[in-house]
Protein backbone atom coordinates (compact mmCIF):
# COMPACT_ATOMS: atom_id res chain seq x y z
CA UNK A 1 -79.80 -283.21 -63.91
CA UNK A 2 -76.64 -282.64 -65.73
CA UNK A 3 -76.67 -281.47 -68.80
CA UNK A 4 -74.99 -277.88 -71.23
CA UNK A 5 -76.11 -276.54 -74.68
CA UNK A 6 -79.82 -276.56 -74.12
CA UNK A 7 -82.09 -273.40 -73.49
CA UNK A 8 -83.03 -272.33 -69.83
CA UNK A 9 -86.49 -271.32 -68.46
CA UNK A 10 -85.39 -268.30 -67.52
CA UNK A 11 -87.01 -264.90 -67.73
CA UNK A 12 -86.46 -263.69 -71.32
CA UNK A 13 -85.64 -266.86 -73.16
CA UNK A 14 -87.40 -266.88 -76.36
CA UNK A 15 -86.52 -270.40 -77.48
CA UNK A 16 -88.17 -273.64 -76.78
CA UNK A 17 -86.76 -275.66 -74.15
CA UNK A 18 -85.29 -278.96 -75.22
CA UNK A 19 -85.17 -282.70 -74.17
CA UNK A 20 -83.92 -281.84 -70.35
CA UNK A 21 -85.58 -278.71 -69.80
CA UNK A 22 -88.85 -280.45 -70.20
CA UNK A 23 -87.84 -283.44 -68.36
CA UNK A 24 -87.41 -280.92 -65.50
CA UNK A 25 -90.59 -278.95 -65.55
CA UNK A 26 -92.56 -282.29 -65.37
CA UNK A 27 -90.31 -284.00 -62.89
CA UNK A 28 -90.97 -280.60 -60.54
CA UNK A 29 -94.49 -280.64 -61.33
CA UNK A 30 -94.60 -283.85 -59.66
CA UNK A 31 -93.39 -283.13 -56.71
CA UNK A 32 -89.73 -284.17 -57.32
CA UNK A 33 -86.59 -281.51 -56.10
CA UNK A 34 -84.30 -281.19 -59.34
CA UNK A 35 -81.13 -279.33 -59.77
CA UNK A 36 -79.92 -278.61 -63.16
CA UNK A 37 -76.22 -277.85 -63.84
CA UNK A 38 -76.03 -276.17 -66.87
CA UNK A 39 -74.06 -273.07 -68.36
CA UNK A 40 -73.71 -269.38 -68.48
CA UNK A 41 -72.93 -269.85 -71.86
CA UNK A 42 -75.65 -269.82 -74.46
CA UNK A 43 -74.93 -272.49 -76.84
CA UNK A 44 -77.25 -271.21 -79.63
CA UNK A 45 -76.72 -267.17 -79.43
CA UNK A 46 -72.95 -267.85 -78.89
CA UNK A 47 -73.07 -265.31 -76.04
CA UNK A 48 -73.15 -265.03 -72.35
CA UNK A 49 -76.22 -265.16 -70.31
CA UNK A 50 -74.20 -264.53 -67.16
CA UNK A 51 -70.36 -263.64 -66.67
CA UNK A 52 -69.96 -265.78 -63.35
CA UNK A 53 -71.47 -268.86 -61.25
CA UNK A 54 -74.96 -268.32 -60.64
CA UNK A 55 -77.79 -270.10 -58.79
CA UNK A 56 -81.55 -269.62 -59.78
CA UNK A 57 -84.45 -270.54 -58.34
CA UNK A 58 -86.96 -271.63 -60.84
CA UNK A 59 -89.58 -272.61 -58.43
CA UNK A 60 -89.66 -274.67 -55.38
CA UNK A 61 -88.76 -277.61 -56.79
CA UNK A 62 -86.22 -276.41 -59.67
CA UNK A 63 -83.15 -274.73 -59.33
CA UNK A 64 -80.67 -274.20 -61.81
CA UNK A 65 -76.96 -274.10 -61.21
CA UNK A 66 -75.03 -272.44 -63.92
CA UNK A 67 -71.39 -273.04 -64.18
CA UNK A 68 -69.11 -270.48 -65.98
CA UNK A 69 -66.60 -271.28 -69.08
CA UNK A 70 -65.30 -268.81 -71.98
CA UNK A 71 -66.93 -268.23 -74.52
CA UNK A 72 -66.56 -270.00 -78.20
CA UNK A 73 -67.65 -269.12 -81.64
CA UNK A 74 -67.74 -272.09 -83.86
CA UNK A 75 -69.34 -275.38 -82.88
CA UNK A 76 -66.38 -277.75 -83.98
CA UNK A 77 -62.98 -275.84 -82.29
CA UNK A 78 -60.77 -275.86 -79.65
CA UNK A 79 -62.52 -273.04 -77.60
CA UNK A 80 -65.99 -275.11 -77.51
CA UNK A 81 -63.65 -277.82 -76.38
CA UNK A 82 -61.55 -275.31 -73.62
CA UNK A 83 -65.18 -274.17 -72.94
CA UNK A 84 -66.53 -277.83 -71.94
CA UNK A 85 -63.38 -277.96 -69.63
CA UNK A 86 -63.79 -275.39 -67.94
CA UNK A 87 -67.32 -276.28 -66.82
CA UNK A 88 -66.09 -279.82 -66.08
CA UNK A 89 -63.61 -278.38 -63.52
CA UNK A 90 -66.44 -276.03 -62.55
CA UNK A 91 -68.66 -278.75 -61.63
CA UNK A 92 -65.58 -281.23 -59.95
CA UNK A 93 -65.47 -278.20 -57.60
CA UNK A 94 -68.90 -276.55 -56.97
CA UNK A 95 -70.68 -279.88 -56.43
CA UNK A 96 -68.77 -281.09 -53.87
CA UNK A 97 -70.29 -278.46 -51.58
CA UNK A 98 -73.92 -279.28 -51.97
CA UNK A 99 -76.05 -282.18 -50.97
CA UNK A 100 -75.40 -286.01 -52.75
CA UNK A 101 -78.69 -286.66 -54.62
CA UNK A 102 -80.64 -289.31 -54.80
CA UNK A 103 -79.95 -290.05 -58.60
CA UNK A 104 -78.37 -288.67 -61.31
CA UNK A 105 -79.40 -287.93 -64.49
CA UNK A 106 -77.02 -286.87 -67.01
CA UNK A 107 -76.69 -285.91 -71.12
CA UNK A 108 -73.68 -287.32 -72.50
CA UNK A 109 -71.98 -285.27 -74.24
CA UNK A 110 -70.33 -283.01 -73.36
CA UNK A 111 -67.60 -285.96 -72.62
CA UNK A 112 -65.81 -284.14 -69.98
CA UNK A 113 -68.89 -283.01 -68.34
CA UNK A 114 -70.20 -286.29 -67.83
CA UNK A 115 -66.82 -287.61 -67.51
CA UNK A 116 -66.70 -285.84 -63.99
CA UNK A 117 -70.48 -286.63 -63.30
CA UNK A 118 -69.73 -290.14 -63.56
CA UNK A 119 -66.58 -290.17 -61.04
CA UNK A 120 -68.76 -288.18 -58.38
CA UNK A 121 -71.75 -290.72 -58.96
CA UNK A 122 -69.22 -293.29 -58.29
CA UNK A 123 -67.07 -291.57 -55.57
CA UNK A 124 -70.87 -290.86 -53.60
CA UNK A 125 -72.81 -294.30 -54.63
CA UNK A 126 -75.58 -292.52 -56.38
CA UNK A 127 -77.66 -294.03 -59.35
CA UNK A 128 -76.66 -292.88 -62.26
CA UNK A 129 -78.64 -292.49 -65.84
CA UNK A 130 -76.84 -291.51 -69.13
CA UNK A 131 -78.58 -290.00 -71.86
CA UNK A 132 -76.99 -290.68 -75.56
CA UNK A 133 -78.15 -287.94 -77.85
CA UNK A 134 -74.53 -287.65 -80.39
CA UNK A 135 -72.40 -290.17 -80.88
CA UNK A 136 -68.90 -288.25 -79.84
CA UNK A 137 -66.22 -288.95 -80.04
CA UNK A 138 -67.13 -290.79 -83.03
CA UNK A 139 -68.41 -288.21 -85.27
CA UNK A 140 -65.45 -286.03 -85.19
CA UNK A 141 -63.38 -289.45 -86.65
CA UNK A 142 -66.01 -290.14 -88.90
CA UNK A 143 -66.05 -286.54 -90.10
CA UNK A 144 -62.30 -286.87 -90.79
CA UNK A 145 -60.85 -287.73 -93.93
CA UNK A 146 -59.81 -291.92 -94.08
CA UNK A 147 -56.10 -290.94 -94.25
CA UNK A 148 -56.05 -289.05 -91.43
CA UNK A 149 -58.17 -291.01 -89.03
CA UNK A 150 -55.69 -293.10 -87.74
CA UNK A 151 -53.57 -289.93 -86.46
CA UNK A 152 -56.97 -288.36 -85.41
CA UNK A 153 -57.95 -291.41 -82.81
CA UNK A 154 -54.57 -291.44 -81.61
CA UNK A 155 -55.42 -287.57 -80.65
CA UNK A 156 -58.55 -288.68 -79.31
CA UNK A 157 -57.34 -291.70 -77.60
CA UNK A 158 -58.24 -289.54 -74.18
CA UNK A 159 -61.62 -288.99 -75.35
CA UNK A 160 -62.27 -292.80 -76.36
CA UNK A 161 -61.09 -293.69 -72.74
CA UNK A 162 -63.66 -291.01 -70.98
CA UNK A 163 -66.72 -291.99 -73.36
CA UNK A 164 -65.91 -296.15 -72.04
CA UNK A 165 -65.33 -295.10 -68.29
CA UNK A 166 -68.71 -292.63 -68.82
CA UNK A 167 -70.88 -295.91 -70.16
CA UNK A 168 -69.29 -298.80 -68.33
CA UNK A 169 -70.09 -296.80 -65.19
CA UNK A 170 -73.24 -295.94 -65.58
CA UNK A 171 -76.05 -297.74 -63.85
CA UNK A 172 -78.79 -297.49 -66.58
CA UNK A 173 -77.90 -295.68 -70.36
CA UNK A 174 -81.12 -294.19 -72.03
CA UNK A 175 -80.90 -292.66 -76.07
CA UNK A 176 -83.05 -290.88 -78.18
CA UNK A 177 -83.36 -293.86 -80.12
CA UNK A 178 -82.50 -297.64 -79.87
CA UNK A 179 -79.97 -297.04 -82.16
CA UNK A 180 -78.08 -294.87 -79.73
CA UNK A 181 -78.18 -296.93 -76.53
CA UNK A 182 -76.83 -299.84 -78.38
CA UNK A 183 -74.18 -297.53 -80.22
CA UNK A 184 -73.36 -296.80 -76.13
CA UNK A 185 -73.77 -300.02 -75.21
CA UNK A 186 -70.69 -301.09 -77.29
CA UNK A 187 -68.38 -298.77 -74.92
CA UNK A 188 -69.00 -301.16 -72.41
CA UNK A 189 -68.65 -305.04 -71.58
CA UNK A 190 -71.99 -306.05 -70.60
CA UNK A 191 -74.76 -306.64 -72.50
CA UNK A 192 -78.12 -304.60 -72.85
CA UNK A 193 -80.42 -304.64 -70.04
CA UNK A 194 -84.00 -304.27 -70.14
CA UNK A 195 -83.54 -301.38 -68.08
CA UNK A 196 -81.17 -299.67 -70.85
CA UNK A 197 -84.62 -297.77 -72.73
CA UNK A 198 -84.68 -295.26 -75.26
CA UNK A 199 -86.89 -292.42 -75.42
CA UNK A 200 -87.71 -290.28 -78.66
CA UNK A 201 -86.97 -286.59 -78.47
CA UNK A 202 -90.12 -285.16 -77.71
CA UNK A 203 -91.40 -281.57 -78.98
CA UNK A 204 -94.12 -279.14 -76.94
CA UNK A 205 -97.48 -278.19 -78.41
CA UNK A 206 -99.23 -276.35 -75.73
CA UNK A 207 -96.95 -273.61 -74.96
CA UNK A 208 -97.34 -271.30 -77.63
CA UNK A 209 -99.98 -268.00 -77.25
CA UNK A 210 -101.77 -267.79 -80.51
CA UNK A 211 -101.77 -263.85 -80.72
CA UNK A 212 -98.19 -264.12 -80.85
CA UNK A 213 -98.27 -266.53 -83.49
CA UNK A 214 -99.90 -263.87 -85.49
CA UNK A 215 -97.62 -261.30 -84.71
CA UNK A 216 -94.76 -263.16 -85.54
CA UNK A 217 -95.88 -263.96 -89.32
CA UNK A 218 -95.41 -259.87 -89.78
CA UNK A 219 -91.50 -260.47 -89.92
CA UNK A 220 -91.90 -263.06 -92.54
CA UNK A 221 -94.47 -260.73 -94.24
CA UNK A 222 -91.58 -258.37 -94.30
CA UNK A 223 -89.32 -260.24 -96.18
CA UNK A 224 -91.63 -260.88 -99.11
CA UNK A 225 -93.26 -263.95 -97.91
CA UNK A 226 -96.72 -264.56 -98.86
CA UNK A 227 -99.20 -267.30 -96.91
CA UNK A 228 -100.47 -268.20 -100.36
CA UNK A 229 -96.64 -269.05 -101.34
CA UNK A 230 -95.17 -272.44 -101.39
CA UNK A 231 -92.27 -272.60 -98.70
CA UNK A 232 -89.78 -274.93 -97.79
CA UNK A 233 -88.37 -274.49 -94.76
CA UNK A 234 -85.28 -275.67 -93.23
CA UNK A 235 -84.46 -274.36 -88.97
CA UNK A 236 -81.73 -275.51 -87.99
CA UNK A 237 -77.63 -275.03 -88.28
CA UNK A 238 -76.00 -273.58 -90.96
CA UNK A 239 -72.86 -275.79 -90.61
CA UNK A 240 -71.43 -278.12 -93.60
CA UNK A 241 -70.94 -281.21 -91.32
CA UNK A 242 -73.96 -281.18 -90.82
CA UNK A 243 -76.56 -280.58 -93.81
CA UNK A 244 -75.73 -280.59 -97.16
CA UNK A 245 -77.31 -277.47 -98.81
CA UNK A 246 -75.49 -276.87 -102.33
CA UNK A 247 -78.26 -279.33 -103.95
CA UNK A 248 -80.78 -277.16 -102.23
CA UNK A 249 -78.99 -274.04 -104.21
CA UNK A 250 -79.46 -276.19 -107.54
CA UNK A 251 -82.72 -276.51 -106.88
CA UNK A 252 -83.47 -273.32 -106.14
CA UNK A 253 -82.07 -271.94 -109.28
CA UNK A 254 -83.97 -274.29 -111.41
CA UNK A 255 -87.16 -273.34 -109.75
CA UNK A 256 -86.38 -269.61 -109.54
CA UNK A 257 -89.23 -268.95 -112.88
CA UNK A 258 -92.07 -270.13 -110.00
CA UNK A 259 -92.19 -266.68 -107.81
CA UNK A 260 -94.31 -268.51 -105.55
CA UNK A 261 -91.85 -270.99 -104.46
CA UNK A 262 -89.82 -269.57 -101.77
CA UNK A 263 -87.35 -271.79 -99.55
CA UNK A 264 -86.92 -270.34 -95.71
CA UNK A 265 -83.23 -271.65 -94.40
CA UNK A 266 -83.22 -270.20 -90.57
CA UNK A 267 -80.47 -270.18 -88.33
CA UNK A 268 -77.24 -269.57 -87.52
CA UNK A 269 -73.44 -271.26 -88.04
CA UNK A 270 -70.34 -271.83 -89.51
CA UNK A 271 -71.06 -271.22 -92.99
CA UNK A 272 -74.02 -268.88 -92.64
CA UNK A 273 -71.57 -265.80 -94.74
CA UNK A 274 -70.45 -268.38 -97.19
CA UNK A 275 -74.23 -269.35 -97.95
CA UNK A 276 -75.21 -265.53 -98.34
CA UNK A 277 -72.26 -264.40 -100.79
CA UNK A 278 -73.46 -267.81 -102.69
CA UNK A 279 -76.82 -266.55 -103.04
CA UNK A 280 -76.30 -263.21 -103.91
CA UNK A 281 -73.91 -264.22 -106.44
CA UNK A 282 -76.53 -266.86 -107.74
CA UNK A 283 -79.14 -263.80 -107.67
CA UNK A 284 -81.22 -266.62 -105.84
CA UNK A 285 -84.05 -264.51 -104.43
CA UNK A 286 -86.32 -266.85 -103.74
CA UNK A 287 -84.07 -268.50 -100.37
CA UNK A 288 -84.61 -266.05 -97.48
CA UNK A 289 -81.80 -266.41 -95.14
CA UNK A 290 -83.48 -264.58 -91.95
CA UNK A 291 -80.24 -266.07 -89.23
CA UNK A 292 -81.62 -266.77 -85.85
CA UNK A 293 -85.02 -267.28 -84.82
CA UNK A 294 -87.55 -267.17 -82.25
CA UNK A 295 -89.74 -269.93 -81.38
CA UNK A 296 -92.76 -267.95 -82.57
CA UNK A 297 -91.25 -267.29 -85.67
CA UNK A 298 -90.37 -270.71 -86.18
CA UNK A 299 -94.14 -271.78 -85.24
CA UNK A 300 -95.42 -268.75 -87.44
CA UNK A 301 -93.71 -270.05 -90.29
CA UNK A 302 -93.67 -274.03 -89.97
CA UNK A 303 -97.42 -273.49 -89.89
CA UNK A 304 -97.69 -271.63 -93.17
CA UNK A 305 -94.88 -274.03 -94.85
CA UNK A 306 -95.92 -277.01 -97.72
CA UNK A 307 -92.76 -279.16 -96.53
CA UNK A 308 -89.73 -279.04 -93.54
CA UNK A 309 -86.79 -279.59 -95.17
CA UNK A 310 -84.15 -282.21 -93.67
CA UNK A 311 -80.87 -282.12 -95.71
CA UNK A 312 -78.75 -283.92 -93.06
CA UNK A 313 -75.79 -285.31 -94.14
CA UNK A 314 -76.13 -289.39 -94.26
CA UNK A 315 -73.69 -289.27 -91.35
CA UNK A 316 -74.02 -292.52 -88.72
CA UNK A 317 -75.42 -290.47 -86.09
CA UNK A 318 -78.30 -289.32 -88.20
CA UNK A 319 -78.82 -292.39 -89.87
CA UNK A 320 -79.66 -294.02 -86.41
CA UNK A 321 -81.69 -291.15 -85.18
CA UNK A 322 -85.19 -289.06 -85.37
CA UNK A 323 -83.75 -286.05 -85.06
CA UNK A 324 -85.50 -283.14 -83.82
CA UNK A 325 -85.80 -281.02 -86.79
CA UNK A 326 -88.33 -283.03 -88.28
CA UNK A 327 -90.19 -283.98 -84.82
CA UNK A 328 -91.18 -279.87 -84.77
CA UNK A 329 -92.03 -280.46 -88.30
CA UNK A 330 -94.48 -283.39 -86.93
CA UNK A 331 -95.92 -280.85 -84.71
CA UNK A 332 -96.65 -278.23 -87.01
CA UNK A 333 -98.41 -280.75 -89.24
CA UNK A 334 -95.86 -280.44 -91.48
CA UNK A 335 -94.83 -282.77 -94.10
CA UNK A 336 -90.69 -284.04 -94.30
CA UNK A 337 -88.60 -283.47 -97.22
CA UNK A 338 -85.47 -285.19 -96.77
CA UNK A 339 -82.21 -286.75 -98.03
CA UNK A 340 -81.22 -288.70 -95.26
CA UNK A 341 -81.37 -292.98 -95.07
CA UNK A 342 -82.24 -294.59 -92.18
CA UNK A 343 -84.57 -294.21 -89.30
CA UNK A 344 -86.26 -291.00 -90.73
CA UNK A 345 -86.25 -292.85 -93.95
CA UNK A 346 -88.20 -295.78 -92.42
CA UNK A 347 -90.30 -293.66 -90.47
CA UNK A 348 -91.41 -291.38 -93.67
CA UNK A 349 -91.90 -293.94 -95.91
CA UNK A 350 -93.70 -296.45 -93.13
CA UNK A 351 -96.21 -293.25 -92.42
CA UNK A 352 -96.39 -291.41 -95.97
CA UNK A 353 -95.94 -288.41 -94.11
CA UNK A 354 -93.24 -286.43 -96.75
CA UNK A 355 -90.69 -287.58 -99.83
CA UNK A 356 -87.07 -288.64 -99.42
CA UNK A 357 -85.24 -287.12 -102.32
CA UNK A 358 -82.24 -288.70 -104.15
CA UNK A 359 -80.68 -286.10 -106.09
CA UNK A 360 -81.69 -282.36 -107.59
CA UNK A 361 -84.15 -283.97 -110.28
CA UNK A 362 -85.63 -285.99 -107.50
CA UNK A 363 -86.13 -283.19 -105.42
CA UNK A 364 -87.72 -281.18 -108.33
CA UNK A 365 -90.04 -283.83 -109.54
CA UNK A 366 -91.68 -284.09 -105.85
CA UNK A 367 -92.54 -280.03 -105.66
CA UNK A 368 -93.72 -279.37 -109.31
CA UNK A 369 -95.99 -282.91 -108.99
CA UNK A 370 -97.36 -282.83 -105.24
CA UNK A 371 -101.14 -282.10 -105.43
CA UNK A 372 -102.89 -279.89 -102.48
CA UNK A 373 -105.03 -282.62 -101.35
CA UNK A 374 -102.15 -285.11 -101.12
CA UNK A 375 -100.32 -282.32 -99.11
CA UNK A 376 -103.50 -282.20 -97.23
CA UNK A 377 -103.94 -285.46 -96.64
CA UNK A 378 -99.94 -285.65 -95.23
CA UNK A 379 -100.73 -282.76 -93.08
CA UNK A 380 -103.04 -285.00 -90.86
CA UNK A 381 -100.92 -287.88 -91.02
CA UNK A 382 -98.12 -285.61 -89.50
CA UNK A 383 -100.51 -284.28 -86.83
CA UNK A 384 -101.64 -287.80 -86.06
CA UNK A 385 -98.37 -289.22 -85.85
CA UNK A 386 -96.79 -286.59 -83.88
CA UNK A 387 -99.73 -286.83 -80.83
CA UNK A 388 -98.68 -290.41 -80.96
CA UNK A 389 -95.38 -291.10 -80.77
CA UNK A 390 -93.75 -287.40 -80.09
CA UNK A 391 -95.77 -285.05 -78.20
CA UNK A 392 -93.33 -283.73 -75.30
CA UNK A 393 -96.24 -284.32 -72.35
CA UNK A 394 -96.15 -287.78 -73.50
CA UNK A 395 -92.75 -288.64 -74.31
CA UNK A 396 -91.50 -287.06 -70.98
CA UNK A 397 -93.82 -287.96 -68.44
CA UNK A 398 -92.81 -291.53 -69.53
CA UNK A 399 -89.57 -290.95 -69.22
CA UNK A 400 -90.09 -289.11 -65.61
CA UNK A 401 -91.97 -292.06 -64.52
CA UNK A 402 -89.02 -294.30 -65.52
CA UNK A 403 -86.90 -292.18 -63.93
CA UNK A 404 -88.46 -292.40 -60.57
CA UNK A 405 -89.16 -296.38 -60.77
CA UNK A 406 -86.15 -297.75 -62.19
């Protein structure tokens, strides 16, 4: 397993583990021996877990390999990038020492990560599975002003050759969507195969101790949050390519005369500064800005929230995707308030589980007109639908069986 930027289950981690970390935990449970390469870098904190190469043994059947690059700051920058090549070189040069596995699985990106996963599952004739979860280098064109994106694939032109090698190499390509695998599928010159699957992002429900649940709502008690209020909550990154929060501002202000309306925007990034001098200057007291958060703080509040807000950018890789924002929403029972077209879009609309907003006025009209038992009524449709299509037990052990069959 081959994949950076996700949390470890390691002693002390307070955040939920992600897409391959419970891939892992069921593919030990049954019986399988994984190895994850991963980093000492923590993606989310920004800080070091360890300062060197280290091995840990998770369990009998789990190890974790942890390869060493500097640290970086800011999600989009040349450090990240110096970062993801220095575990790349890391991993060209560690693995060669170890055993050849029996398969490979492996997130794509990072690019140069996978890049060198891809030459050692061809160099050593192992089976190898690529996950699609963003659609790099793509995004960072996208993301560019039209002008300049001629000049900006020309700088990429490296990158455009490692994501095609990556794809056309790989034995089977799995997504978090359908969307994805046939957005990977078009860095190659084959067609899809019924082997090329996707699987949903998939979000835990059992590992939570309700005590600390409890505990946890004291911090939100302490910065003048109420249960009876009615809170919108965003987790997620603070980061302007990402979400689009100055209608979210807007709306704010024109609610501000409701005290009981508070809107929760957790997390860290980029422009989490710029966001606080905005609101103090707006004297917009009703958005709480608590920065990072564990995941029973996140639970504590989700549960006690009217609606999870999802004010992704309508960028191509969102469009195409579930992301995983509102999949925890799902869990919580939460209903989705969101901007974004596509595949949420479809999926909100097909399931009346939340409101897609078009502009500030939209957004308003939906909060001052949503009745409790309509809320209500979402609230089970979100529960229902989540156990369905999204619970982590389910999604994964799927995807571990195809793993070992295909």
């Amino acid at each position: 397993m081959i994949a950076i930027g996700e949390p470890l289950p390691i002693s002390g981690n307070n955040d939920r583990l992600h897409r391959c970390g419970l891939l892992n935990k069921i593919l030990a449970e049954k019986g399988h021996e994984v190895v994850w390469w991963s980093s000492t870098f923590n993606h989310f904190s920004k800080q070091h877990i360890f300062n060197e190469n280290t091995i840990i043994q998770i369990n009998s059947n789990l190890e974790l390999q942890l390869l060493n690059g500097r640290a970086y700051n800011k999600n989009i920058s040349f450090a990240r990038i110096r970062n993801h090549i220095e575990i790349s070189k890391q991993f060209k040069e560690v693995a060669s020492k170890y055993n050849v596995p029996d398969k490979i699985f492996c997130a794509f990106p990072a690019i140069e990560l996978a890049y060198e996963a891809t030459i050692y599952a061809k160099k050593n004739e192992v089976p190898f599975i690529i996950d699609a979860r963003d659609m790099w280098p793509d995004i960072f064109l996208n993301a560019s002003p039209p002008f300049f994106r001629p000049f900006i694939k020309i700088f990429l032109a490296k990158y455009y050759s490692m994501t095609s090698y990556i794809f056309s190499n790989a034995n089977i390509i799995t997504g978090i969507t359908d969307g994805f695998v046939d957005w990977a599928i078009t860095y190659t010159d084959r067609n899809r195969s019924s082997n090329d699957k996707a699987f949903y992002l998939g979000y835990p429900s059992d590992d939570f101790e309700d005590k600390l649940i409890l505990e946890a709502w004291d911090s939100w008690e302490k910065m003048g949050i109420s249960k009876n209020d009615f809170i919108i909550s965003y987790v997620g990154a603070l980061t302007e390519n990402k979400i689009d929060i100055d209608i979210i501002f807007n709306v704010a202000e024109s609610l501000i005369v409701n005290k009981n309306i508070k809107f929760v925007l957790a997390g860290e990034g980029d422009q989490k500064e710029k966001y606080k001098a905005i609101i103090k200057q707006r004297s917009l007291q009703n958005i709480i800005l608590p920065g990072w958060i564990n995941k029973y703080q996140i639970r504590s509040l989700l549960q006690n929230s009217s609606f999870g807000l999802v004010p992704l950018r309508d960028r191509k890789d969102y469009i195409i995707s579930i992301p995983n924002k509102p999949i925890e929403y799902l869990a919580n029972s939460l209903p989705i308030i969101s901007y974004l077209p596509g595949e949420l879009k479809k999926l909100i609309e097909k399931e009346s589980i939340g409101f897609i907003y078009k502009d500030e006025s939209d957004f308003i009209n939906i909060i001052n007109n949503i009745e409790d038992n309509d809320l209500n009524i979402m609230k089970k449709r979100c529960r229902a639908l989540y156990k369905r299509k999204f619970d982590s037990r389910l999604v994964y052990n799927q995807f571990a069986d195809f793993i070992e069959k295909v």
